[in-house]
PDB file of N, CA and C in Angstrom:
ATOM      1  N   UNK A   1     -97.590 -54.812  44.633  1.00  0.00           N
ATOM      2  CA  UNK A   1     -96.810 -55.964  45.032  1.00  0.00           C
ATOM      3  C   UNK A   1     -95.473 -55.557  45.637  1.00  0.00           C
ATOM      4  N   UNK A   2     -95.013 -54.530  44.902  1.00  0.00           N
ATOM      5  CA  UNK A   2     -93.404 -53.883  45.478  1.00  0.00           C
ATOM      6  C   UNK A   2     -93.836 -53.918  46.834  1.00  0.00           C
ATOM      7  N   UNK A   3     -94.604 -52.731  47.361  1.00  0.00           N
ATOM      8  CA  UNK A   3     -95.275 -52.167  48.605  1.00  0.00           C
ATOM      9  C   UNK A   3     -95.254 -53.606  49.853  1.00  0.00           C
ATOM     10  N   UNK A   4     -96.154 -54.632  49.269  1.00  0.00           N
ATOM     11  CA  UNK A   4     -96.383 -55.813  50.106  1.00  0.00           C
ATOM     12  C   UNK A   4     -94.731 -56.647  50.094  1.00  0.00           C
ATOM     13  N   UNK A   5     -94.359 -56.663  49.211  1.00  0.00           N
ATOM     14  CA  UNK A   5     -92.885 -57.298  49.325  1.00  0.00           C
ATOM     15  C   UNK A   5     -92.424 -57.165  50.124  1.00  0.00           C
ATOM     16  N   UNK A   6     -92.084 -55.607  49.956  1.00  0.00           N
ATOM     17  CA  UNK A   6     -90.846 -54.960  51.087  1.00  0.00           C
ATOM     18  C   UNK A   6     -91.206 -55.041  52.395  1.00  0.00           C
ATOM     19  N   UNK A   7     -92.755 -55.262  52.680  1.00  0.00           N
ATOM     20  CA  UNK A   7     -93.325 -55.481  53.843  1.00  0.00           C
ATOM     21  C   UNK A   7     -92.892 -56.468  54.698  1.00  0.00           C
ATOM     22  N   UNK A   8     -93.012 -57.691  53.963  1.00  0.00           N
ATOM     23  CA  UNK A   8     -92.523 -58.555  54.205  1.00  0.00           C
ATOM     24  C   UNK A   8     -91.591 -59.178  54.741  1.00  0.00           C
ATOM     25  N   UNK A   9     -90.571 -58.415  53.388  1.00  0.00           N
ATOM     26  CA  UNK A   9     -89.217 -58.897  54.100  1.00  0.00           C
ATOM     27  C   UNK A   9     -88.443 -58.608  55.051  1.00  0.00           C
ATOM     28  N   UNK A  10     -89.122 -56.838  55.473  1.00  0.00           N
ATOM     29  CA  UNK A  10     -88.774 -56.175  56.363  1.00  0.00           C
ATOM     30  C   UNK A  10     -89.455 -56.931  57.873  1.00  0.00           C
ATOM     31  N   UNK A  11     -90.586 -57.899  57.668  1.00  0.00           N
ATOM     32  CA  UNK A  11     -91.132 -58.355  58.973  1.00  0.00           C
ATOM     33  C   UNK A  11     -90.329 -59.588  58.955  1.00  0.00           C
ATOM     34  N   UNK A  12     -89.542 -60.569  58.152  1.00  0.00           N
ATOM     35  CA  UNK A  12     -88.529 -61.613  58.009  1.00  0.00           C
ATOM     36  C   UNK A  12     -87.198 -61.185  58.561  1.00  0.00           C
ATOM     37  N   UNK A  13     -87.102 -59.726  58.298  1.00  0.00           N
ATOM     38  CA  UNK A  13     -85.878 -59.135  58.951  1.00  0.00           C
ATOM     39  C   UNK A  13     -85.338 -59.090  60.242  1.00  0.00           C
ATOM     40  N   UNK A  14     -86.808 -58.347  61.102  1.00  0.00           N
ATOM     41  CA  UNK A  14     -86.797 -58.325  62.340  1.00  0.00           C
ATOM     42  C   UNK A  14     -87.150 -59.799  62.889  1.00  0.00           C
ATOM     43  N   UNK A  15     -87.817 -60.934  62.088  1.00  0.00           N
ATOM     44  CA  UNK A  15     -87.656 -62.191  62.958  1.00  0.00           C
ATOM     45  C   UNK A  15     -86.392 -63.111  62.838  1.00  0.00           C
ATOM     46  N   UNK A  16     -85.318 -62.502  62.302  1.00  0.00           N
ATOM     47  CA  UNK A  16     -83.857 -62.899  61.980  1.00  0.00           C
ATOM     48  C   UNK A  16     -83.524 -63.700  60.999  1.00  0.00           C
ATOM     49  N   UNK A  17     -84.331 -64.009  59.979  1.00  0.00           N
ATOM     50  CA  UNK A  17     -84.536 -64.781  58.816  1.00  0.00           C
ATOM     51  C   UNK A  17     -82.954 -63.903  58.130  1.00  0.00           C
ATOM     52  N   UNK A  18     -82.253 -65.003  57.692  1.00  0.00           N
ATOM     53  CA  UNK A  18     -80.651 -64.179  56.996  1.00  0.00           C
ATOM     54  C   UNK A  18     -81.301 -63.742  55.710  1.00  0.00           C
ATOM     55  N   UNK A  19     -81.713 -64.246  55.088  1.00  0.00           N
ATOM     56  CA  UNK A  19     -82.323 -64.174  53.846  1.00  0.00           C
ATOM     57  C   UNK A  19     -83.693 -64.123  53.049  1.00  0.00           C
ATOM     58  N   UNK A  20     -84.237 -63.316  52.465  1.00  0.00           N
ATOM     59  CA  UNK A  20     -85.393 -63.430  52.402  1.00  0.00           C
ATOM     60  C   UNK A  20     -85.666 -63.421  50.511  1.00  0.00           C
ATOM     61  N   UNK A  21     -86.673 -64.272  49.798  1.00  0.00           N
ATOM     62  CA  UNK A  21     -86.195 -63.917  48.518  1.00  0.00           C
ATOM     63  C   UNK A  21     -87.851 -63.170  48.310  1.00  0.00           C
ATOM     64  N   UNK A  22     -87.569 -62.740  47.363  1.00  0.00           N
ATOM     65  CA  UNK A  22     -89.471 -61.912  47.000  1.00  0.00           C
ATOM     66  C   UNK A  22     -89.837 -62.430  45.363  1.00  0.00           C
ATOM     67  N   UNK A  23     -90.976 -62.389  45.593  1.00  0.00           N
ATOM     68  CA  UNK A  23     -91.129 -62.526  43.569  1.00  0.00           C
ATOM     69  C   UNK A  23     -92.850 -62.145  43.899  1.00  0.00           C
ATOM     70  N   UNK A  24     -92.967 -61.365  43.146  1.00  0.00           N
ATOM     71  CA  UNK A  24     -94.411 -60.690  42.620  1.00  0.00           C
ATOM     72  C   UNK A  24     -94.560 -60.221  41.019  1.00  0.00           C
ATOM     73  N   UNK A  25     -96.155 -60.985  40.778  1.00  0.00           N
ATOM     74  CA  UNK A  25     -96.294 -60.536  39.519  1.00  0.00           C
ATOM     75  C   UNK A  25     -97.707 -60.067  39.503  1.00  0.00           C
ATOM     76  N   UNK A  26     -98.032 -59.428  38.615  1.00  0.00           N
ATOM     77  CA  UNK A  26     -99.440 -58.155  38.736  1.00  0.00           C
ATOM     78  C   UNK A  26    -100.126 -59.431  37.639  1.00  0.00           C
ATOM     79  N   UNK A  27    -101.234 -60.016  38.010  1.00  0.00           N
ATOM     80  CA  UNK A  27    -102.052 -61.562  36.654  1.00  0.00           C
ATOM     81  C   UNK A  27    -103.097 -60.431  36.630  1.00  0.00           C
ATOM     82  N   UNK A  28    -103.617 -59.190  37.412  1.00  0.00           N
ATOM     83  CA  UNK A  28    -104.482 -58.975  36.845  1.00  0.00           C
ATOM     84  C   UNK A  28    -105.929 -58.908  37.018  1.00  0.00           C
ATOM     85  N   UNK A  29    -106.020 -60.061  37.558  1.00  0.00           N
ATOM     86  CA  UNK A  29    -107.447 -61.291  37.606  1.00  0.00           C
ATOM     87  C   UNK A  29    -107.857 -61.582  39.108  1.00  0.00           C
ATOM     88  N   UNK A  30    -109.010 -61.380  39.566  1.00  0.00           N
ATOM     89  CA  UNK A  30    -109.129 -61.490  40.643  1.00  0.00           C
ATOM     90  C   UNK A  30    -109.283 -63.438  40.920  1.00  0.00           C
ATOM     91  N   UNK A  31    -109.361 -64.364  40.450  1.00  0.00           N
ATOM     92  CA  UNK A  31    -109.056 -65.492  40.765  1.00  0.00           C
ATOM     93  C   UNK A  31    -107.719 -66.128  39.707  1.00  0.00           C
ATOM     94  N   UNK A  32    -106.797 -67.272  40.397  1.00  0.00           N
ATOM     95  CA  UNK A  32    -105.835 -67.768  39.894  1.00  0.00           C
ATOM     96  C   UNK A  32    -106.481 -68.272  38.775  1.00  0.00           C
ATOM     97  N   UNK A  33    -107.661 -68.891  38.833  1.00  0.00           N
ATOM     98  CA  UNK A  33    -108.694 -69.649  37.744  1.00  0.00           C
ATOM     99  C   UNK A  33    -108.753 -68.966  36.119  1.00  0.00           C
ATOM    100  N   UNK A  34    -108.753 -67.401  36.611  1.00  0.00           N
ATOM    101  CA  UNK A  34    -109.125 -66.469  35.572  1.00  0.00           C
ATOM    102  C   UNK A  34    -107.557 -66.291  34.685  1.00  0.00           C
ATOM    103  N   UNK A  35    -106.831 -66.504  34.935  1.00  0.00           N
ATOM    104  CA  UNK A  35    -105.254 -65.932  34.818  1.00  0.00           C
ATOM    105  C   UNK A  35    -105.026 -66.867  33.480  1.00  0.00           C
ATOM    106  N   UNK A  36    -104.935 -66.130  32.371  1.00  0.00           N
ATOM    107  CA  UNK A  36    -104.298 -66.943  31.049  1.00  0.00           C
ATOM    108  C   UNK A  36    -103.408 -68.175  31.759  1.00  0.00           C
ATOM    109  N   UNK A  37    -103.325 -68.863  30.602  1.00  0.00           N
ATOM    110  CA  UNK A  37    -102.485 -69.946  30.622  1.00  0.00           C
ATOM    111  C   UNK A  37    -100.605 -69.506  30.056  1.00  0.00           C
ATOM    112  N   UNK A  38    -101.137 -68.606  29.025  1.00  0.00           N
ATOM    113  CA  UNK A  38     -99.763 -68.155  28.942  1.00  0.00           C
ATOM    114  C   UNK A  38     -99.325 -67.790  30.331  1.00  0.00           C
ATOM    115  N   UNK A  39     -99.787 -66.263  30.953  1.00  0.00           N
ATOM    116  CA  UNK A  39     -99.336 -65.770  31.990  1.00  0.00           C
ATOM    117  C   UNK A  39     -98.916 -66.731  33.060  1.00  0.00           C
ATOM    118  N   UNK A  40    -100.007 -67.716  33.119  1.00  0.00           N
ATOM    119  CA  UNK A  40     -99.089 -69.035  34.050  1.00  0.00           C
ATOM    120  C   UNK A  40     -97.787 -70.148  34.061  1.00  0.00           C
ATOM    121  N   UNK A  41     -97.750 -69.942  32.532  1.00  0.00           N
ATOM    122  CA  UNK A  41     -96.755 -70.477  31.986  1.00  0.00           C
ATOM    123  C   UNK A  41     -95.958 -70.013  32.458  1.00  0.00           C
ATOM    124  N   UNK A  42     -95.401 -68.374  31.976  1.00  0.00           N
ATOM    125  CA  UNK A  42     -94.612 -67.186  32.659  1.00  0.00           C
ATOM    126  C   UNK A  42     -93.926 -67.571  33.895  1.00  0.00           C
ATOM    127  N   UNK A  43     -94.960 -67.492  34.739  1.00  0.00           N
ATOM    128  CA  UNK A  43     -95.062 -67.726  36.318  1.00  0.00           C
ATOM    129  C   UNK A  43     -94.164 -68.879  36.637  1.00  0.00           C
ATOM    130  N   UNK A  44     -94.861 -69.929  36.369  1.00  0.00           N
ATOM    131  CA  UNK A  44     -93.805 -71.207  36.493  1.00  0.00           C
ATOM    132  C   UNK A  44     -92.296 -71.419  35.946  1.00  0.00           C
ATOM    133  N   UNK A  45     -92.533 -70.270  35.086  1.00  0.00           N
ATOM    134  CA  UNK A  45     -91.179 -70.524  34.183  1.00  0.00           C
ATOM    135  C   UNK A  45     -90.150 -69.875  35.277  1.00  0.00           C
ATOM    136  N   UNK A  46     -90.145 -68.349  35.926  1.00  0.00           N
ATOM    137  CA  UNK A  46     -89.710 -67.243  36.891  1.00  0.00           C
ATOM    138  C   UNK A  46     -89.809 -68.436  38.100  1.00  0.00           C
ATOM    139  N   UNK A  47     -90.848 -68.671  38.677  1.00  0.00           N
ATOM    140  CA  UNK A  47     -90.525 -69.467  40.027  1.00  0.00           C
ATOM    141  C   UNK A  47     -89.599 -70.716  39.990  1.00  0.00           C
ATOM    142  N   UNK A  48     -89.738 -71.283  38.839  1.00  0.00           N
ATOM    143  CA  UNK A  48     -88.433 -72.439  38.804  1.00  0.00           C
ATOM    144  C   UNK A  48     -86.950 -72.375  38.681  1.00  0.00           C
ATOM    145  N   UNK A  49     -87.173 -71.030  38.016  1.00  0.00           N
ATOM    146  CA  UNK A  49     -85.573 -70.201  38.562  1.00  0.00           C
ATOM    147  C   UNK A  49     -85.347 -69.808  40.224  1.00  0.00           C
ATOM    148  N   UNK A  50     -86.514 -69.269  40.512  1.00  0.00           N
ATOM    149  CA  UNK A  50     -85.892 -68.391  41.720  1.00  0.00           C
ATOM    150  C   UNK A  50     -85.782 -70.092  42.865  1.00  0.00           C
ATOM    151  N   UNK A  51     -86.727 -70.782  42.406  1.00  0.00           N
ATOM    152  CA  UNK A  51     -86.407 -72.312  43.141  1.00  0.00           C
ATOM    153  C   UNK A  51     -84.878 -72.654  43.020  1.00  0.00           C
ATOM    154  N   UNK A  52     -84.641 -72.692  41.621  1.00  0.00           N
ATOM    155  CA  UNK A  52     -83.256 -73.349  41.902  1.00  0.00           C
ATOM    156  C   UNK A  52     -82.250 -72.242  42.510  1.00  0.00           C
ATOM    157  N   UNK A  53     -82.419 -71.301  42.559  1.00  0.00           N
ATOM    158  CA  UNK A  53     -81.694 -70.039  42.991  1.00  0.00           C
ATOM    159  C   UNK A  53     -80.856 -70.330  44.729  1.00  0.00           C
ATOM    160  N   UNK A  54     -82.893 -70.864  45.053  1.00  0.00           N
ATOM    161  CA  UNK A  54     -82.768 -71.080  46.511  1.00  0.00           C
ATOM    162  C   UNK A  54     -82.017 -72.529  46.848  1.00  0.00           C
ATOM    163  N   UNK A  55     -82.380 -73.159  46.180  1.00  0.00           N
ATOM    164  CA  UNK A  55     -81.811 -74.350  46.188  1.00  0.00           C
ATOM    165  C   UNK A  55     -80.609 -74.621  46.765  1.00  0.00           C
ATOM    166  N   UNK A  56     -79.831 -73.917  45.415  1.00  0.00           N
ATOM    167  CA  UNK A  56     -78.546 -73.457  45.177  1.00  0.00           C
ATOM    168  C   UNK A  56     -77.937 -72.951  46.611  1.00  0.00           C
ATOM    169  N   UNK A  57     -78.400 -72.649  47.212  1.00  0.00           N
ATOM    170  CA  UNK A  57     -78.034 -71.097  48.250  1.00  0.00           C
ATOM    171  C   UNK A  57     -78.402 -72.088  49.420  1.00  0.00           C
ATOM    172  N   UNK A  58     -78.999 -72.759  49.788  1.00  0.00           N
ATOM    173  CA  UNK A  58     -79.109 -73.547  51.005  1.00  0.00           C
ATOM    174  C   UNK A  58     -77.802 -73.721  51.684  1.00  0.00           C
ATOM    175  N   UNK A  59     -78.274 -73.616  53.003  1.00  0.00           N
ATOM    176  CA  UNK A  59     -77.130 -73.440  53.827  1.00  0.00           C
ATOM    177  C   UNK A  59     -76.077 -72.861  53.917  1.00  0.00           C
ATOM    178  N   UNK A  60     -75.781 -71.721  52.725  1.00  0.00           N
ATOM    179  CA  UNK A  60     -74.465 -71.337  52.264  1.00  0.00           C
ATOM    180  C   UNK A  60     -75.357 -69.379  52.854  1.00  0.00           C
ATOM    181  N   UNK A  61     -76.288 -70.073  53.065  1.00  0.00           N
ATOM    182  CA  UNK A  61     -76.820 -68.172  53.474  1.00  0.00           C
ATOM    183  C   UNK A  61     -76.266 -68.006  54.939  1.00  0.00           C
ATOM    184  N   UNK A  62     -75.366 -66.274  54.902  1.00  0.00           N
ATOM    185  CA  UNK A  62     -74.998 -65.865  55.735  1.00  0.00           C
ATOM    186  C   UNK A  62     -75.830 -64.589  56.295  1.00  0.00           C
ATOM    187  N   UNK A  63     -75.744 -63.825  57.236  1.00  0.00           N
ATOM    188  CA  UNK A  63     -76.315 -62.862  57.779  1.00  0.00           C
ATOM    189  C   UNK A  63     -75.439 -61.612  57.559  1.00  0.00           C
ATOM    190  N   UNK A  64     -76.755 -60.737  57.128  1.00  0.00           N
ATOM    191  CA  UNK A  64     -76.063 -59.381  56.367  1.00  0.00           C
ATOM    192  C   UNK A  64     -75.249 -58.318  57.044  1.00  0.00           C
ATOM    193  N   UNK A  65     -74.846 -57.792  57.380  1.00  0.00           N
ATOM    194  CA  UNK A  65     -74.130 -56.790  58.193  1.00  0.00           C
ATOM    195  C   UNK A  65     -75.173 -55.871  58.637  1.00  0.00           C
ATOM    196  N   UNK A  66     -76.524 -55.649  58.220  1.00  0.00           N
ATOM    197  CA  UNK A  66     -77.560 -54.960  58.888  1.00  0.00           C
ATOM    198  C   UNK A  66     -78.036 -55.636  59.614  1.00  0.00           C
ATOM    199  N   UNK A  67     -78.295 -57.309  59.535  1.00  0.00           N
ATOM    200  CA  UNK A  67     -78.707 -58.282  60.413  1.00  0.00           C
ATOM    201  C   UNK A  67     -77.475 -58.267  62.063  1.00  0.00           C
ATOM    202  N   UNK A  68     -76.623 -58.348  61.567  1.00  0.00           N
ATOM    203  CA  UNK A  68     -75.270 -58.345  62.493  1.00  0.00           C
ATOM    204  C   UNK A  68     -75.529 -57.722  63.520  1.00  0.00           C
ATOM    205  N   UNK A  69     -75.822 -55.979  62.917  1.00  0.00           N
ATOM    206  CA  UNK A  69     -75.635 -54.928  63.274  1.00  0.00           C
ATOM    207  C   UNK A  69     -77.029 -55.094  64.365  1.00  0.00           C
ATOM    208  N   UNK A  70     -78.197 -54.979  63.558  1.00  0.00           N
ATOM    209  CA  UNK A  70     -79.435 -55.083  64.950  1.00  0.00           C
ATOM    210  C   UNK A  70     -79.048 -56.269  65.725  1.00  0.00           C
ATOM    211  N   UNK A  71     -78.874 -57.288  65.625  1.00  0.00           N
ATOM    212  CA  UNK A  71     -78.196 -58.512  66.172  1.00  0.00           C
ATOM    213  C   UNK A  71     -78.068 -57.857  67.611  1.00  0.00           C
ATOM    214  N   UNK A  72     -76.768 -57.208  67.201  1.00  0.00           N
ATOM    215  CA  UNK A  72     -76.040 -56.297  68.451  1.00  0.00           C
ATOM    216  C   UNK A  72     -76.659 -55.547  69.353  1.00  0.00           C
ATOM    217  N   UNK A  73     -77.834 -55.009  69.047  1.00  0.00           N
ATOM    218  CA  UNK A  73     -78.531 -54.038  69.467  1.00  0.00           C
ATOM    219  C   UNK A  73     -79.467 -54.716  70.156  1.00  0.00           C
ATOM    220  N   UNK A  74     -79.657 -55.304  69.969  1.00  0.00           N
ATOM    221  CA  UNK A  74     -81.016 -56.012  70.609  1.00  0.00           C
ATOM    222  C   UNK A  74     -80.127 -57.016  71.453  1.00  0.00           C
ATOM    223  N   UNK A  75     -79.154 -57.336  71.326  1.00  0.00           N
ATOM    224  CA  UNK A  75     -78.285 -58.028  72.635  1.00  0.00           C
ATOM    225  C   UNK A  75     -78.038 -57.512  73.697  1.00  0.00           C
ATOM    226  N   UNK A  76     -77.524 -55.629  73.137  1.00  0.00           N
ATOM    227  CA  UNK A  76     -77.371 -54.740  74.632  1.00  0.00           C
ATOM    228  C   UNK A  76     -78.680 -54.731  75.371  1.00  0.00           C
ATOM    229  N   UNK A  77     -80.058 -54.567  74.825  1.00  0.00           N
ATOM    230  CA  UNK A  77     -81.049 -54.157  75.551  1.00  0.00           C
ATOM    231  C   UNK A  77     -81.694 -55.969  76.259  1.00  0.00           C
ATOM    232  N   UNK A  78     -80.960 -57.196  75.629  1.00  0.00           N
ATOM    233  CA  UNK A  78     -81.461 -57.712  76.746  1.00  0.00           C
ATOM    234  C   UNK A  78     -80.388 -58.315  78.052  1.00  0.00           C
ATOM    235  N   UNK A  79     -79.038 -57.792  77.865  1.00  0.00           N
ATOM    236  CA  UNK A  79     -78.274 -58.091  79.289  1.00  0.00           C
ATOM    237  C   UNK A  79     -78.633 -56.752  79.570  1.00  0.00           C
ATOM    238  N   UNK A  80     -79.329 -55.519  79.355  1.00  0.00           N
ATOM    239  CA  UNK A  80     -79.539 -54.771  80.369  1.00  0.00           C
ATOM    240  C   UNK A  80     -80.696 -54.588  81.435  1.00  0.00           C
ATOM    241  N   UNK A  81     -81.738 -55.620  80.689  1.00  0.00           N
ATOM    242  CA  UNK A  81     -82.833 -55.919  81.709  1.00  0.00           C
ATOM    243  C   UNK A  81     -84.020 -55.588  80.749  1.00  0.00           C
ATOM    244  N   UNK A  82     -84.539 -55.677  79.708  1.00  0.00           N
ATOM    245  CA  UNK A  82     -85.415 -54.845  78.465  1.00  0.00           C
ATOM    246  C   UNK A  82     -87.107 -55.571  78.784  1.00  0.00           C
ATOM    247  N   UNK A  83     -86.888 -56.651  79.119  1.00  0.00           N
ATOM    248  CA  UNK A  83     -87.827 -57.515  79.167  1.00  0.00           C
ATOM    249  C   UNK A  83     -87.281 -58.819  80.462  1.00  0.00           C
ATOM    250  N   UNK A  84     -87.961 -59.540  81.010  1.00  0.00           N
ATOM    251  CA  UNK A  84     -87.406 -60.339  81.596  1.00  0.00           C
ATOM    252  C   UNK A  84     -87.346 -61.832  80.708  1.00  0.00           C
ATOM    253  N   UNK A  85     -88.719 -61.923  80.352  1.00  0.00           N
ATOM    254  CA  UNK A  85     -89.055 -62.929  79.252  1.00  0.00           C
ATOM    255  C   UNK A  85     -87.478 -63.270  78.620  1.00  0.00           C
ATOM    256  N   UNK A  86     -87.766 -61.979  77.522  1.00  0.00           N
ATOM    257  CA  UNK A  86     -86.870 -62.278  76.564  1.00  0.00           C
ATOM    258  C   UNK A  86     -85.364 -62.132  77.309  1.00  0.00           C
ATOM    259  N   UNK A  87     -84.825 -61.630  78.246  1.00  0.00           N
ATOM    260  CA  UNK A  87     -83.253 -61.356  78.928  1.00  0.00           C
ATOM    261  C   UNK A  87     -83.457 -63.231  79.115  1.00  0.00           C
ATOM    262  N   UNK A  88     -84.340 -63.808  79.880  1.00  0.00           N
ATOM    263  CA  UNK A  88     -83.899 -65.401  79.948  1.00  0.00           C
ATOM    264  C   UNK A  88     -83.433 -66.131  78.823  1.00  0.00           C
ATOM    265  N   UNK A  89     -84.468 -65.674  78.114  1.00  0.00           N
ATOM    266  CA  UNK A  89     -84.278 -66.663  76.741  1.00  0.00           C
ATOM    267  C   UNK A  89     -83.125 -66.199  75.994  1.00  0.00           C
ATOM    268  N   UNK A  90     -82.442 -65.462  76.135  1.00  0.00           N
ATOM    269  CA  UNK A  90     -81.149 -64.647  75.470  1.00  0.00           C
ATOM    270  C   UNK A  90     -80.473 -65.020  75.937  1.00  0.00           C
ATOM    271  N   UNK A  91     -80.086 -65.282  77.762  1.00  0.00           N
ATOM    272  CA  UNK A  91     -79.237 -65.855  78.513  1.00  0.00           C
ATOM    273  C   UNK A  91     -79.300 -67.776  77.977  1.00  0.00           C
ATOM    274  N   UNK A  92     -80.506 -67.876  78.196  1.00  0.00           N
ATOM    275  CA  UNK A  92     -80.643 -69.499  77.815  1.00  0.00           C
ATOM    276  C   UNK A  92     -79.766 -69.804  76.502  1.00  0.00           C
ATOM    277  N   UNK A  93     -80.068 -69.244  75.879  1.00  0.00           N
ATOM    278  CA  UNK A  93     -79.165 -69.343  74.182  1.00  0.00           C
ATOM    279  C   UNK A  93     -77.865 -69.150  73.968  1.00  0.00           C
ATOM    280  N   UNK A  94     -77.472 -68.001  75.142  1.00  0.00           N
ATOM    281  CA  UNK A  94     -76.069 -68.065  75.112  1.00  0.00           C
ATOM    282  C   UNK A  94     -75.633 -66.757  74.370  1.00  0.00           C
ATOM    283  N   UNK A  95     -76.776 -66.121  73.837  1.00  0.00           N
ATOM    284  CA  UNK A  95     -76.596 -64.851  72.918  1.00  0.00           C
ATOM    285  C   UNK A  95     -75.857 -63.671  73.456  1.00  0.00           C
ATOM    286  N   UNK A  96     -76.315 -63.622  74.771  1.00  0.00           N
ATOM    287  CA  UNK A  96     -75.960 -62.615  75.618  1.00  0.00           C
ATOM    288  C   UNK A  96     -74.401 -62.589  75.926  1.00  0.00           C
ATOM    289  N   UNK A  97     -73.797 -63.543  75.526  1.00  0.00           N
ATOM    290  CA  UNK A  97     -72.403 -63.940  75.849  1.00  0.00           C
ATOM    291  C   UNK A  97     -71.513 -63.545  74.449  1.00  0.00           C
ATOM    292  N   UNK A  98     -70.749 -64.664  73.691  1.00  0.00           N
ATOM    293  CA  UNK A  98     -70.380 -64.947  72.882  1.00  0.00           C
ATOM    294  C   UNK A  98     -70.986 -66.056  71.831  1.00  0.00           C
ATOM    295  N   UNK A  99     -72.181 -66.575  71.923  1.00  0.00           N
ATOM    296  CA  UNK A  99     -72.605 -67.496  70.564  1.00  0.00           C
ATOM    297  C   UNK A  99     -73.244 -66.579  70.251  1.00  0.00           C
ATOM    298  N   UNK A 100     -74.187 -66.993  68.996  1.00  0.00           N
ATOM    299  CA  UNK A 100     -74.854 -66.182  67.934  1.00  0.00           C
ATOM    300  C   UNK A 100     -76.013 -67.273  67.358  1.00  0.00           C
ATOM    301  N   UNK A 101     -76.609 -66.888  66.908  1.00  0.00           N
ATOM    302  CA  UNK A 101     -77.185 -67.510  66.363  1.00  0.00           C
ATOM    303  C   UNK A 101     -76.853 -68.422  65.151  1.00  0.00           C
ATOM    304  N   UNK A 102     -76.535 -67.521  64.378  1.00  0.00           N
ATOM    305  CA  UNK A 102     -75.729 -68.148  62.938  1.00  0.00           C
ATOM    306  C   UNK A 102     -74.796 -69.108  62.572  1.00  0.00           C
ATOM    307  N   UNK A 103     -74.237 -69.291  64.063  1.00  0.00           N
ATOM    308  CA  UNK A 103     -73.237 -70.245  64.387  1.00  0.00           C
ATOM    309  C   UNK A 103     -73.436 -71.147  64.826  1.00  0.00           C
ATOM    310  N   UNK A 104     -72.672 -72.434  64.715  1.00  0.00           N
ATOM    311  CA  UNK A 104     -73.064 -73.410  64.772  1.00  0.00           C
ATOM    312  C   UNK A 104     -72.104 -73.848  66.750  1.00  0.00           C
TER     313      UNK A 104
END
């Protein structure tokens, strides 16, 4: 589950997601059906935290300084011509200039 996590968040990363949260637990059991009732209990108990966690955190999520940082990088390569596709749609947005995404 670690392995698939980090996968994850690392593919949330590069689609500019500021924040990404993870939760994995090993039930064991090859169907949800099979999975104790305790262990589900568990489950619900952990996801209703990390719910209110997110909750909590709505709209108040900022972008990390590694986000920033590729941000930047991927801005030089499209005012330098990287793609045409994507140089429009960068120009269209305004990225290529001074807005950002993150900003309102």
């Amino acid at each position: 589950m670690k392995s698939t996590n980090r996968d994850m968040a690392h593919s949330t990363f590069f689609w500019g997601v500021a924040r990404t949260y993870r939760f994995g637990v090993a039930v064991m059991e090859t169907s949800w059906e099979k999975v104790s009732a305790k262990k589900k209990a568990a489950i619900d108990k952990k996801l209703a935290r990390l719910a209110q966690k997110i909750v909590k955190n709505q709209g108040y999520v900022k972008p990390s300084f590694q986000t920033k940082a590729f941000f930047a990088l991927m801005r030089q390569f499209n005012k330098r011509g990287w793609n045409e596709v994507d140089m429009a749609y960068w120009k269209e947005k305004g990225w290529t200039e001074k807005k950002r995404p993150w900003k309102s």
